[in-house]
Protein backbone atom coordinates (compact mmCIF):
# COMPACT_ATOMS: atom_id res chain seq x y z
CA UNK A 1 8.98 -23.53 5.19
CA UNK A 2 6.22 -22.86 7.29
CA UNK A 3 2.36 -23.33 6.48
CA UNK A 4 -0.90 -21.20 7.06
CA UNK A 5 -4.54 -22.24 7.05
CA UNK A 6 -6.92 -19.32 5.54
CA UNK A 7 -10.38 -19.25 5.96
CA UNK A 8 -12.02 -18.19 2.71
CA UNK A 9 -15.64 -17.84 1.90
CA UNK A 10 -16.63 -19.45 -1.59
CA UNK A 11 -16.46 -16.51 -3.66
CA UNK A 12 -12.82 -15.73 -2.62
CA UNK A 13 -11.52 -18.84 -3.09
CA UNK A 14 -13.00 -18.82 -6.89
CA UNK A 15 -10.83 -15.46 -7.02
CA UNK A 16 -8.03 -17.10 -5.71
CA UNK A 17 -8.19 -19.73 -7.75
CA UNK A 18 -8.93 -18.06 -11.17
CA UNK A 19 -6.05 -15.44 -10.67
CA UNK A 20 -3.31 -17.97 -9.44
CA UNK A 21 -4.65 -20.07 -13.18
CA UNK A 22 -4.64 -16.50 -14.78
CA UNK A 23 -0.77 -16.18 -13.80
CA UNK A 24 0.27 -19.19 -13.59
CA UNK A 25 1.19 -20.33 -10.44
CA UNK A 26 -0.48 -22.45 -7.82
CA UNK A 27 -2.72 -20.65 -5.36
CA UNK A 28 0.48 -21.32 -2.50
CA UNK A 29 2.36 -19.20 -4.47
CA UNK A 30 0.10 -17.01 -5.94
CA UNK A 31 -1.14 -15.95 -2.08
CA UNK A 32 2.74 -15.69 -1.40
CA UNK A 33 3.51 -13.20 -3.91
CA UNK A 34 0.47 -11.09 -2.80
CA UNK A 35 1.83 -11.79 0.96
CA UNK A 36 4.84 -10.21 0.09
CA UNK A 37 3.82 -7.14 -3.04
CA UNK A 38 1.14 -5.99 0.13
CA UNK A 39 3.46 -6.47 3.41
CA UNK A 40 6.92 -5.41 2.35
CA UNK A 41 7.79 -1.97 3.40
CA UNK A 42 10.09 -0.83 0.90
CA UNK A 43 9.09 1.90 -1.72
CA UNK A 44 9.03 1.10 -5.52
CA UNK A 45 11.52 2.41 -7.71
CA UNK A 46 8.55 4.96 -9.39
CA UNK A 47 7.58 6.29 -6.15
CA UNK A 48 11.04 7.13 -5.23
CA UNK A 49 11.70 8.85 -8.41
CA UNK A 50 8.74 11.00 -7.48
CA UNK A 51 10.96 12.25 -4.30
CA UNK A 52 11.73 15.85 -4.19
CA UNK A 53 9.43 16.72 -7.27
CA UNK A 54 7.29 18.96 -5.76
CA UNK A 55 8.89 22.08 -5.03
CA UNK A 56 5.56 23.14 -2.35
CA UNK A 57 5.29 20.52 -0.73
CA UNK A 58 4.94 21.55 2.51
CA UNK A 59 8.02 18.80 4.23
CA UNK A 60 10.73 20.17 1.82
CA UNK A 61 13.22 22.10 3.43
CA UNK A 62 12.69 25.79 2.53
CA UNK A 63 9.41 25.24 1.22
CA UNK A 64 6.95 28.64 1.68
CA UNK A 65 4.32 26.39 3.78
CA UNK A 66 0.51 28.31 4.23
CA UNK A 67 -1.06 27.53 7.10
CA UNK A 68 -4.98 28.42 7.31
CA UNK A 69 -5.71 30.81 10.74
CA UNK A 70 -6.72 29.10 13.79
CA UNK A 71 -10.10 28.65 14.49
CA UNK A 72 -11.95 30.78 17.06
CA UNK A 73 -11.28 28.84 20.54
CA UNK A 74 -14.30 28.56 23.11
CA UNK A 75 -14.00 29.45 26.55
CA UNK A 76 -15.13 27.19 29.41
């Protein structure tokens, strides 16, 4: 297991500490689980039941997609 020194000014480190008491867990593990809800790339189970929902939006295949006119271009 590998370690990591954060530099926190006072008032995060009261945050830190009151949420990892608030849940818990010790403020390792708290920062972990935050570490890891923040940086993993996968999508969560409601936001993939939102997929293919929306009948205009504009990526769907088929979808009617309105695009605005260009705007007037100026010569040089």
């Amino acid at each position: 297991m590998s370690q990591i020194t954060l530099y926190l000014d006072d008032a995060t480190q009261a945050l830190v500490e009151q949420a990892a008491q608030a849940h818990g867990l010790s403020k390792s593990r708290w920062v972990a689980d935050i570490i890891r809800k923040y940086a993993a790339h996968e999508w969560t189970q409601d936001g993939l039941a939102l997929a293919g929902r929306f009948a205009d939006f504009p990526l769907r295949e088929g979808a009617l997609v309105v695009q605005p006119a260009d705007a007037a271009r100026v010569g040089f």
